[in-house]
Every structure is written in C-alpha cells, then in structure tokens.
Protein backbone atom coordinates (compact mmCIF):
# COMPACT_ATOMS: atom_id res chain seq x y z
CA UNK A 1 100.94 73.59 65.91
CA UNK A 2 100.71 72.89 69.50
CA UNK A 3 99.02 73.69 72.86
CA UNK A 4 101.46 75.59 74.76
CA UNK A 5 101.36 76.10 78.46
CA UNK A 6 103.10 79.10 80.47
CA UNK A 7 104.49 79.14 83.82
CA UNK A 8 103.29 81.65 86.63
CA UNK A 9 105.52 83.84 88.86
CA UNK A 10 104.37 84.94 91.92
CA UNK A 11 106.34 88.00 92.88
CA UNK A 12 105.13 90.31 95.75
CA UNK A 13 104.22 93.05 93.65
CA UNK A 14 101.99 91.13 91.84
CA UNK A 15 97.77 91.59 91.54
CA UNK A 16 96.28 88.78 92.80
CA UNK A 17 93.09 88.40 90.13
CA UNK A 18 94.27 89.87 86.69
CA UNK A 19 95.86 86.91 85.15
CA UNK A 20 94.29 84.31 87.21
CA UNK A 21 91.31 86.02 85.32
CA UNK A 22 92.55 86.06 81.73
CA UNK A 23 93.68 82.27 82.35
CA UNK A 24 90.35 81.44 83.66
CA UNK A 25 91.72 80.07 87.08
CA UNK A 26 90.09 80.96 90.40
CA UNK A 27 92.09 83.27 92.42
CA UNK A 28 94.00 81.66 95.34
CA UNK A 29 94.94 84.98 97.31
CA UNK A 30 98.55 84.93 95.93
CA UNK A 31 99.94 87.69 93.88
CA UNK A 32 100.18 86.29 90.21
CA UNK A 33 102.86 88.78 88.64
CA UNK A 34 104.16 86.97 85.70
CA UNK A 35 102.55 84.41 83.12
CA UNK A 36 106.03 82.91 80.99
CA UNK A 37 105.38 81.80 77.49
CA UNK A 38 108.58 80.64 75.99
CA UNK A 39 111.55 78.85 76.42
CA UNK A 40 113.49 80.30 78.90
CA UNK A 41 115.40 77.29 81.03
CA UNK A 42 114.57 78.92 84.27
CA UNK A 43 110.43 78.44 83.62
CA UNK A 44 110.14 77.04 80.08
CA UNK A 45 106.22 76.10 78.91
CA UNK A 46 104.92 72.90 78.25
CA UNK A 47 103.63 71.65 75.16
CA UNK A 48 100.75 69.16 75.57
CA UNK A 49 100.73 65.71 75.16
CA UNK A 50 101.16 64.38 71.30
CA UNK A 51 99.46 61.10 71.84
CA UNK A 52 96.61 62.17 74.25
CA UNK A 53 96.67 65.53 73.70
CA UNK A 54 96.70 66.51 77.65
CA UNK A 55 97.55 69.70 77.72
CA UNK A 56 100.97 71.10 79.61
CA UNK A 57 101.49 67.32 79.85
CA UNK A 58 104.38 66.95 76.83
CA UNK A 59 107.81 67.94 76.77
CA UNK A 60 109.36 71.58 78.01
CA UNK A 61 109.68 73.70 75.22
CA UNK A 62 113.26 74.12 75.51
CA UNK A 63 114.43 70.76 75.62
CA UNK A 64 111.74 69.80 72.62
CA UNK A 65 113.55 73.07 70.83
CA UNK A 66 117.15 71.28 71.48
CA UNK A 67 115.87 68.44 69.81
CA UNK A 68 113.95 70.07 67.36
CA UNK A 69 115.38 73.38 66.36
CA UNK A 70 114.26 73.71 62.45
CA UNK A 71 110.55 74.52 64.45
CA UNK A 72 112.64 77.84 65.21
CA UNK A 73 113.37 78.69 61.81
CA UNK A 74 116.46 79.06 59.73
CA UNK A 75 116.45 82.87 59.64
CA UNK A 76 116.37 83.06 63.56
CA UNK A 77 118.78 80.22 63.87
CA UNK A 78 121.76 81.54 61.40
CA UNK A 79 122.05 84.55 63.91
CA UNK A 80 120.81 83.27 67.33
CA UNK A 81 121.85 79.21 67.26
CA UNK A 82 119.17 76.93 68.24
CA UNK A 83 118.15 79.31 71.30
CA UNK A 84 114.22 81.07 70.85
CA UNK A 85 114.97 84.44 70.66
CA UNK A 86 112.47 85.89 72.73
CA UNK A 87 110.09 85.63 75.68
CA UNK A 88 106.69 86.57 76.23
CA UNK A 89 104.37 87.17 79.55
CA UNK A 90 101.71 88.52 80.64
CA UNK A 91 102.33 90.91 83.59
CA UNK A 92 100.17 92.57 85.72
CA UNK A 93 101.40 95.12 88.91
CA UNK A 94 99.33 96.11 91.56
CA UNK A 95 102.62 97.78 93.14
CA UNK A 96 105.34 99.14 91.40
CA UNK A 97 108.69 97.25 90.10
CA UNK A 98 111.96 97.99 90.89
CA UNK A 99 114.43 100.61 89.29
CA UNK A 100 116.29 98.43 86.72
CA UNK A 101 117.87 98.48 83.50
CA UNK A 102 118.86 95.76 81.16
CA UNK A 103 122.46 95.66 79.61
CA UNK A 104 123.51 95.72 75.60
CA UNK A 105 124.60 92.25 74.01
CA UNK A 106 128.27 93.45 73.99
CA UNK A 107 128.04 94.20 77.72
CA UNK A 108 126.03 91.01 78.50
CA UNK A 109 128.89 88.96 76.82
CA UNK A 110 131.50 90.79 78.78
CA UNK A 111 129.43 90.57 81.64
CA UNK A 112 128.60 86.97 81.72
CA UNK A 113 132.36 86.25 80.57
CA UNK A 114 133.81 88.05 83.36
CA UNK A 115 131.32 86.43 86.65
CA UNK A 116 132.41 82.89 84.95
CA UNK A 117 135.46 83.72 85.28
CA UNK A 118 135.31 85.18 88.59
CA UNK A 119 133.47 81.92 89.55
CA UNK A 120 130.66 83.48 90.93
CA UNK A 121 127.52 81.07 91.07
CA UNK A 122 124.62 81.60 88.52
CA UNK A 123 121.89 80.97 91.61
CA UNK A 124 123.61 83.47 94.02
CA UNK A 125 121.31 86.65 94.13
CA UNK A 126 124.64 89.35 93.38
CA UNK A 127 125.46 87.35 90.56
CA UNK A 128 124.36 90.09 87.94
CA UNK A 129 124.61 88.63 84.75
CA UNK A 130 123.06 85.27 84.01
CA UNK A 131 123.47 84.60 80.43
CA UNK A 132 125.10 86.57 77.60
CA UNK A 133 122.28 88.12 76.02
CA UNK A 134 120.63 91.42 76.18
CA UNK A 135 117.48 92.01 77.21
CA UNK A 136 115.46 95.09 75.48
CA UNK A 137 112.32 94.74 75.91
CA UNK A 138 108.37 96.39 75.16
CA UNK A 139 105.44 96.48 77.22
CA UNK A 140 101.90 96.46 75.55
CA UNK A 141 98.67 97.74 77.92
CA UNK A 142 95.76 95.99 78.52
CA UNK A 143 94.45 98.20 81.09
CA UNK A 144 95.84 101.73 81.95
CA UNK A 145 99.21 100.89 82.46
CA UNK A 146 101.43 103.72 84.39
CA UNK A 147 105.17 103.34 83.92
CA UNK A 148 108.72 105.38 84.37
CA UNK A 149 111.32 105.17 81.75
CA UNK A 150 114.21 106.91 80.98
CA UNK A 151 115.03 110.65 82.56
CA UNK A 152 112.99 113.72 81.53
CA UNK A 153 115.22 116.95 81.21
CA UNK A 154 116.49 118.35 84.11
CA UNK A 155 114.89 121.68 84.04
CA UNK A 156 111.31 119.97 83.75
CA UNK A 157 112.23 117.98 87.11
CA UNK A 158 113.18 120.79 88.76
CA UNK A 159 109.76 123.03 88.13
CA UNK A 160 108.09 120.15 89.37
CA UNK A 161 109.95 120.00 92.70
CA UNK A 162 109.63 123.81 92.92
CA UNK A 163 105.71 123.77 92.70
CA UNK A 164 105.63 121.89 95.48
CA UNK A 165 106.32 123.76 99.00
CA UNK A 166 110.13 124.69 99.26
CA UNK A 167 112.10 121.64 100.91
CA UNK A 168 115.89 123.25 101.15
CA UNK A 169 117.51 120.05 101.39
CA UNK A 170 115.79 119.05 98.48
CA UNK A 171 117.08 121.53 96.43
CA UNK A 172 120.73 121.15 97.84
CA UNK A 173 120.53 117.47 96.79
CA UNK A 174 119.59 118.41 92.95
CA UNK A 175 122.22 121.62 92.86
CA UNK A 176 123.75 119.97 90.25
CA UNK A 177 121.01 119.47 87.68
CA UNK A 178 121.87 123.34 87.64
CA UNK A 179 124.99 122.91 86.07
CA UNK A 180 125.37 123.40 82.37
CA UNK A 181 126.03 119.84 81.63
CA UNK A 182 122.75 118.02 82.08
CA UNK A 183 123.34 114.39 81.84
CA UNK A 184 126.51 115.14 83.99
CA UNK A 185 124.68 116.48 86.84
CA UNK A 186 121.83 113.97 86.07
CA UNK A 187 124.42 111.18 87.16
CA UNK A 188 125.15 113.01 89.85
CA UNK A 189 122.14 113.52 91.55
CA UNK A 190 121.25 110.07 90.47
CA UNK A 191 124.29 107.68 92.18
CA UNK A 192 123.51 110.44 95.33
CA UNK A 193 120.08 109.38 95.55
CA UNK A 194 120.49 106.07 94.87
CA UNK A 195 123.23 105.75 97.43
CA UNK A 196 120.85 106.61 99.97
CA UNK A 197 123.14 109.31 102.32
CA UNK A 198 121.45 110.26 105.47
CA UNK A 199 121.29 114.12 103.30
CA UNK A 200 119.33 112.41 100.87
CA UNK A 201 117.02 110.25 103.37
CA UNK A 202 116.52 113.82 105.21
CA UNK A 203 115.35 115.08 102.34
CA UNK A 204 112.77 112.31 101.39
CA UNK A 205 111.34 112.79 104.56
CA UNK A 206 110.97 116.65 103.70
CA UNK A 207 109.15 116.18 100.34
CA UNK A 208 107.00 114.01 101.19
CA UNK A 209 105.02 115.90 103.74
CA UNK A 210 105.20 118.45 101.13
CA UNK A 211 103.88 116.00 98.41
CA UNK A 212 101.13 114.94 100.87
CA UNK A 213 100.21 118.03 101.67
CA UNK A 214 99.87 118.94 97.79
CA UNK A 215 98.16 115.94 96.62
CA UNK A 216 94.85 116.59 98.70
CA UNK A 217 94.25 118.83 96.15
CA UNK A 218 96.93 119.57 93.70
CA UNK A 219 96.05 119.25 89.72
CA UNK A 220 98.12 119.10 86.62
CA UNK A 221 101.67 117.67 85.99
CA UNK A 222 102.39 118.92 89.75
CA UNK A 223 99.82 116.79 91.12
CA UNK A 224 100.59 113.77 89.23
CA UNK A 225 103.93 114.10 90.32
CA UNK A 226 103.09 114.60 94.09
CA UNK A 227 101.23 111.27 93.88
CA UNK A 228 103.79 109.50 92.03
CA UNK A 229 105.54 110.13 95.77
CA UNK A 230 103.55 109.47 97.89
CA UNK A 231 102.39 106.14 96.22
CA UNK A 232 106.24 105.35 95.71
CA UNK A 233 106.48 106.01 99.54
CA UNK A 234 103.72 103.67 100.43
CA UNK A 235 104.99 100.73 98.20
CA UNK A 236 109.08 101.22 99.85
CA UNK A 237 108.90 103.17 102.82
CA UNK A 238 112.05 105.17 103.37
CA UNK A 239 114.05 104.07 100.13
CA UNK A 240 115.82 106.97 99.23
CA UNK A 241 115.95 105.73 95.90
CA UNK A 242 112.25 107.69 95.52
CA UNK A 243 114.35 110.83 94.70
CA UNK A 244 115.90 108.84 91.87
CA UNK A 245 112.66 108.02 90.67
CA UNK A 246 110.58 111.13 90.74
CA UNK A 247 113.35 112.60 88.21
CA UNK A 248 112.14 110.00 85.89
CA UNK A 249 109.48 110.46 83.01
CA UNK A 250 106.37 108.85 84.05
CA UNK A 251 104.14 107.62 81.37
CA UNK A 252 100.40 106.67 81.28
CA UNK A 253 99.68 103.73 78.78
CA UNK A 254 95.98 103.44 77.34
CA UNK A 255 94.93 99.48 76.50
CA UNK A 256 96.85 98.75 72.72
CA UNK A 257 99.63 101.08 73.68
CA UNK A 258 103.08 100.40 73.66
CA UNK A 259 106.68 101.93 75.20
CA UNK A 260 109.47 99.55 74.89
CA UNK A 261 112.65 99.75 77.13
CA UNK A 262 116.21 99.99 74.96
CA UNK A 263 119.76 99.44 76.35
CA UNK A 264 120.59 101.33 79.41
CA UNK A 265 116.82 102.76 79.80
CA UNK A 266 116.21 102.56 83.51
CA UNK A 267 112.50 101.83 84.16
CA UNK A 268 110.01 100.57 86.59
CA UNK A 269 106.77 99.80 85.75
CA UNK A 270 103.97 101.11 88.86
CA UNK A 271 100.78 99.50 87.89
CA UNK A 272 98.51 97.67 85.41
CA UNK A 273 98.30 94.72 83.05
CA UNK A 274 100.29 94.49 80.04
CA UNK A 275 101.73 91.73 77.37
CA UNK A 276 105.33 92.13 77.75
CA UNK A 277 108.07 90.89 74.79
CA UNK A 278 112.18 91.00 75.71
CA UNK A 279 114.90 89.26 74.55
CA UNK A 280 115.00 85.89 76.27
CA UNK A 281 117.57 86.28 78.77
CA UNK A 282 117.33 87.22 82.87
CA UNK A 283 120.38 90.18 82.59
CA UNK A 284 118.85 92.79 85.10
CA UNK A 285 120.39 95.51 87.37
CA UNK A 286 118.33 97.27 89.63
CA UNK A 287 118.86 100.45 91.82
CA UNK A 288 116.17 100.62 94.27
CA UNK A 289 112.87 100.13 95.06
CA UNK A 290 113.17 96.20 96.12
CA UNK A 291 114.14 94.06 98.05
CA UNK A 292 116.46 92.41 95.76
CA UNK A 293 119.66 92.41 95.36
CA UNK A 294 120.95 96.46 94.35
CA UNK A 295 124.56 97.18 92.32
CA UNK A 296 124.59 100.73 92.02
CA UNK A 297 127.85 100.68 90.51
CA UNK A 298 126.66 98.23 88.06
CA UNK A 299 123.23 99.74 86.95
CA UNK A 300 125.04 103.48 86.30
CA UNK A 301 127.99 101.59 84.34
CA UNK A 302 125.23 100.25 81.81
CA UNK A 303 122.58 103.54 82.23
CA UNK A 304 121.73 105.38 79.58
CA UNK A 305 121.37 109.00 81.28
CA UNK A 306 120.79 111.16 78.62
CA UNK A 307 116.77 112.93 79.36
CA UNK A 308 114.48 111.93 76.35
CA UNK A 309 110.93 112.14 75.85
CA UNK A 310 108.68 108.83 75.85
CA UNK A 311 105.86 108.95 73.54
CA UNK A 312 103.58 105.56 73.43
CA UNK A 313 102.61 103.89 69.95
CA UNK A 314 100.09 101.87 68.79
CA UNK A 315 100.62 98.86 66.40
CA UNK A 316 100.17 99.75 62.31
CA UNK A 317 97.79 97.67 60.20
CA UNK A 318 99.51 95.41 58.30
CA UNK A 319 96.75 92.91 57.04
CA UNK A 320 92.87 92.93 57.84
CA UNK A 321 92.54 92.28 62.01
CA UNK A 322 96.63 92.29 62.03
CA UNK A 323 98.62 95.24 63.13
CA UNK A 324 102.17 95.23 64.01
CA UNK A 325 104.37 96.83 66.82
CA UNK A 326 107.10 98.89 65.40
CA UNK A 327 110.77 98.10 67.52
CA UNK A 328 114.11 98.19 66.39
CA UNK A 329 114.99 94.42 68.10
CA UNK A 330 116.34 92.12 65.99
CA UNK A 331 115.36 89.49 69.04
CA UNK A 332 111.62 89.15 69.08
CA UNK A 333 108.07 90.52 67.38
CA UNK A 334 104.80 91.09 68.33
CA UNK A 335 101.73 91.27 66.22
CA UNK A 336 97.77 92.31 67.42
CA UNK A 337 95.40 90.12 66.46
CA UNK A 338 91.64 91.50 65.99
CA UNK A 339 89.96 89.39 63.27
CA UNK A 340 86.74 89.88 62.19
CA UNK A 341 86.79 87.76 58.87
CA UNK A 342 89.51 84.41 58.12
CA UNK A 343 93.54 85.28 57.40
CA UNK A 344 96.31 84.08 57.53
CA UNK A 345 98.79 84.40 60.18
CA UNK A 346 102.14 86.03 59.37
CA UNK A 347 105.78 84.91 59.24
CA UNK A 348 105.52 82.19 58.42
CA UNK A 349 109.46 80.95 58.61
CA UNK A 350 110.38 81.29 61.75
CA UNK A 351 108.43 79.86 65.54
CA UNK A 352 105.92 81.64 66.62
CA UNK A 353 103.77 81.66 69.60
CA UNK A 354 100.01 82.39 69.52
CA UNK A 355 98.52 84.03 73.08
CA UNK A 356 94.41 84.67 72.89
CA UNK A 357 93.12 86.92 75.58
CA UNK A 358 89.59 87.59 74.85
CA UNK A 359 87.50 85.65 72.64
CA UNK A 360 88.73 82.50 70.92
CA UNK A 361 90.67 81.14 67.69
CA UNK A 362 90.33 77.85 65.02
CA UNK A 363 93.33 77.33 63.86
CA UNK A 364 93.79 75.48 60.88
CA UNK A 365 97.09 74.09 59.55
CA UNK A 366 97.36 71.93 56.67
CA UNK A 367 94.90 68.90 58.28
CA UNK A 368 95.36 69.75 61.61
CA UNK A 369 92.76 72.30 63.71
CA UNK A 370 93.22 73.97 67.07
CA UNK A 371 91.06 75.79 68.69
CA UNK A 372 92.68 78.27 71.53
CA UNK A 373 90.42 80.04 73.94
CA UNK A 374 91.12 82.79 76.22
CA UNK A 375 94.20 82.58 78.31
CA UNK A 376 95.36 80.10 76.08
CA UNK A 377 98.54 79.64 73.68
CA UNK A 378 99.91 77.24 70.97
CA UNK A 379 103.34 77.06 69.58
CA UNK A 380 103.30 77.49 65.61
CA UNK A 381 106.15 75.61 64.29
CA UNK A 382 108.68 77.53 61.26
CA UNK A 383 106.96 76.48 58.31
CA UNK A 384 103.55 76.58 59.26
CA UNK A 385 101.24 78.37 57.04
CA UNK A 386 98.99 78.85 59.90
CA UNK A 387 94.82 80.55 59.30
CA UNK A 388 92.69 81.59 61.51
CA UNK A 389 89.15 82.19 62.23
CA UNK A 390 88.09 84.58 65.18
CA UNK A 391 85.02 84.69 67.40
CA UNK A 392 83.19 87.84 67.70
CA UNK A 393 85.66 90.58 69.89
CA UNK A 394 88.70 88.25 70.24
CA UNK A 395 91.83 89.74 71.00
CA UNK A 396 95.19 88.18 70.56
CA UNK A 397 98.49 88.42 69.84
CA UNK A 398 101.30 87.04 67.68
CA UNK A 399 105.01 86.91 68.91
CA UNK A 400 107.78 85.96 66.96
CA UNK A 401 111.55 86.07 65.82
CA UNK A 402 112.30 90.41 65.36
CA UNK A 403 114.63 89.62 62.55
C-alpha cells in the first residue's frame, strides 16, 4: 500500500480549474485535460519514497511493476503477462474531443504487427497503432457530462435535420440514409462527410445558419441538436466532419453515471468532468474534429456503424458504501466508494489503485495505515486485504483488474 502519484496532460481542449481543483493545486492558466493514474510507459505514476516517504519521489510504477509483478496479481498476470491491465484518469473537457474510435485486440495485434513491419516509427504522429492492445474504455460523470457515441438510426437523424429550415444540399448529402440498407448508407454519408468535399463543406455552411437561426429559440430534441452545431462549429470552425457528428447519438451524463465505449464505437466526448477507465494502451483513430493526425480509411476499417441506442448506468451495490460498474472488459474495473461506516475493500488478488475525490480515507493494512485525501491515490498491492474508514461525504473510487 503506497502513495501513488499521476501525471497531468495538458491538451488544448482541456478546462483549466477542474482537476487542478480536485488535486488541490492552484490553477496556472493552462488547460489540465488529463490526470494519468497507472502504468502506462508514456506517463507512468510515481510511487513515493519507501524510506522517507516523499511522495511521487520513488520509483515509476511501471518499472517497480517489471520488477515486482506478483503486486499485479496472478489472475491478471496468467492472461495479460506482467503488463497492468488498465489505466485510469481523471478528465475534464471544456471543448469537445475528437471523433475517434479504439480498435479490437485482434485488430490491435494486426495493427501493431503490420506498422513494425512497415518500419514506421512509434513517435511519428500517422503511426496509428502504438501497442497491441485494445482499448475499450468507460467514462464515469462527475459533473453533467455531455458525450456522442455510436450512430442513432438513420430515420431519427433525418427528422432532426428536417425540423430545422430546409438546407437542399443538406439533404442531397444524406440521400442515402434513404436507402433500405441503413448501416450501408450510414457509411456512406459518413466517409462523405468525413472526407470533407467542397458539397459537403457547402452544406455545413447551409445548416448552420439554419441551426443558428433555430437555436435562439428552438426547444426539444430539435433544439438540442441545433446547439450541438453550432457549439461543434465554434470549437472547429469549418470541419466538415460536423455533419459526421450531428448523425451521432448525443448523450447527457448526470454525476455517478456511466456509458462506456466498445470496439469500433466512434465517440467524442463535448464537455464535463468524468473518471475515465480503458484498457492501458494509446490505439486511437480519429476522423475529425482535431488537429491531430486523421486516417479516414483507418477509423471506418475498425467502425462499428450499426445505429444503437446509448442508455447510461449507474454502479449496483455490492457491499455497504461499495457499488460496482457493470462492463463486459476483461481489462480493467471500477468500483464507487461512498462509506459511511468501516469495510473492507474488494478484490483483493489482483493490484488495485485507490483515487479519493472528495473527503478522505485511513487505510489500514495489516500494520501499516494510509491516509489519502482528496485528489489523492495509493497503489494496493495483490494480496492486500485492504479496510477503510471514510470521512463524512467522501467519494472515491476503486479500479482494478476486469477479469
């Protein structure tokens, strides 16, 4: 049981006072988009000092994993080797991310196999696969969290583009969402848009002085939709890749609510702050809406198309304060952690990592106590029977090992 210290990203579409907040660090102006807790090799934590304690002052957490891999646990380690299976951060958008989609393990592998053999740098910014690992992943609110993921059905898109005022070239650029074959015409519509032809860029320019002119006043799915363009307009002027987007189910997360992001799923988160669990890997195609590096070809080839509804969850109560996030991952875990009386943390065979963001928590393992206070973590070693003891209001959370 250790102090564990994360590793800030400052991306450009980052707030600037959410996490500095949580951490209990002054702002310094900068966006702070990403807080890393794990031990991925491109911004691994730091465990504090063993002899004076100092924390962030010890040993990376994946070299001290190399070294040390029973702290992983033997479950995790018979199916993923001596690499932490997941990665956790906080993230918090004040402008939207961009279009992206993370592949399967089978096409990671291939993926991966293929650039090395291609010789393609891992630093270059087209090299598109990093690693050979997947990278599903779930995003947890802590404020109102707005999101798109995954396609809604055709016919719902196209009422929504029809309530606003008619925009002809608009409708000649989603003709074939008409067709009988949805997710055919879907990936049509979508590779146009995302190609950006000076058809489609014509038509941006169209619907959004019809979405402007709506959103003064407009109400209702309609309305939401009308600002969903114009704010997409204001964060990437002129990237036709908007049209993509606005086909796209948009989903409002309340704080505790989850929507995780299979295979395939193209998403983009818009804005809020959220504790976000993947895979720990750095395999990500994107479409539009950055400045990035874009593969068209390579985002469709891994897309899952198909329209589908996305419903958010909350965790289910699995011991008094504890509930747990239902996924299907095999590669990571997440628990909520809102104790009001002493328990004991769960899973207790494989490495866990402990992240308080309101509130505080005494640890207690064996003859050894830590206490972790808001924006802090701690690395829970396998085998670790770990309790805890919660100040009035805490909130927390628990990541570990999905299998």
């Amino acid at each position: 049981m250790r102090s564990l210290t994360g590793r800030v990203q400052h991306y450009a579409w980052g707030s600037t006072d959410a996490i500095p907040r949580i951490l209990g660090t002054p702002p310094d102006g900068t966006p702070w988009a990403e807080y890393w807790l794990g031990a991925h090799a491109s911004a691994p934590s730091a465990l504090d000092d063993p002899q004076s304690g100092e924390v962030g002052s010890g040993d990376v957490l994946d070299e001290y994993l190399a070294r040390h891999g029973e702290e992983i646990g033997d479950v995790s380690r018979a199916t993923f080797g001596e690499r932490l299976p997941y990665l956790v951060k906080i993230l918090s958008a004040a402008h939207s991310l961009s279009l992206q989609a993370h592949p399967s393990r089978a096409q990671a592998q291939a993926g991966f196999a293929a650039e090395n053999a291609a010789g393609i740098p891992l630093d270059v910014p087209e090299r598109l696969f990093r690693d050979d690992w997947p990278k599903p992943e779930m995003i947890v609110a802590l404020t109102d969290f707005d999101a798109l993921s995954g396609f809604r059905d055709p016919a719902e898109s196209l009422a929504l583009f029809a309530a606003l005022d008619p925009v002809p070239l608009v409708d000649q650029v989603l003709e074939p969402l008409r067709q009988s074959d949805p997710a055919t015409g879907l990936a049509a519509v979508i590779r146009d848009c995302l190609t950006g032809s000076n058809r489609v860029r014509a038509a941006l320019t169209q619907l959004l002085d019809a979405a402007r002119s709506y959103r003064a006043d407009g109400v209702g799915p309609a309305g939401e939709f009308a600002r969903t363009a114009v704010d997409l307009a204001t964060d990437h002027p002129g990237d036709p890749s908007i049209l993509a987007a606005l086909l796209m189910n948009r989903v409002r997360l309340s704080p505790g609510e989850q929507i995780h992001q299979p295979a395939g799923t193209i998403h983009a988160y818009l804005q809020g702050t959220g504790i976000e669990i993947m895979a720990n890997s750095d395999n990500v195609m994107r479409g539009g809406l950055t400045a990035k590096h874009v593969d068209i070809d390579a985002l469709l080839t891994i897309a899952d198309l198909e329209p589908h509804p996305v419903v958010p969850s909350l965790a289910q109560p699995c011991a008094p304060g504890i509930a747990l996030y239902q996924t299907p991952y095999p590669e990571f875990r997440l628990w909520r952690l809102t104790p009001s009386e002493p328990v004991e943390l769960p899973d207790t065979e494989r490495g866990r990592i402990l992240l308080v963001i309101e509130g505080s928590l005494d640890c207690s393992a064996g003859n050894q106590n830590l206490t972790v206070t808001a924006g802090g973590s701690a690395w829970l070693a396998a085998g670790e029977k770990v309790a805890i003891c919660a100040a009035p209001d805490t909130l927390a959370f628990l990541a570990g090992p999905g299998i």
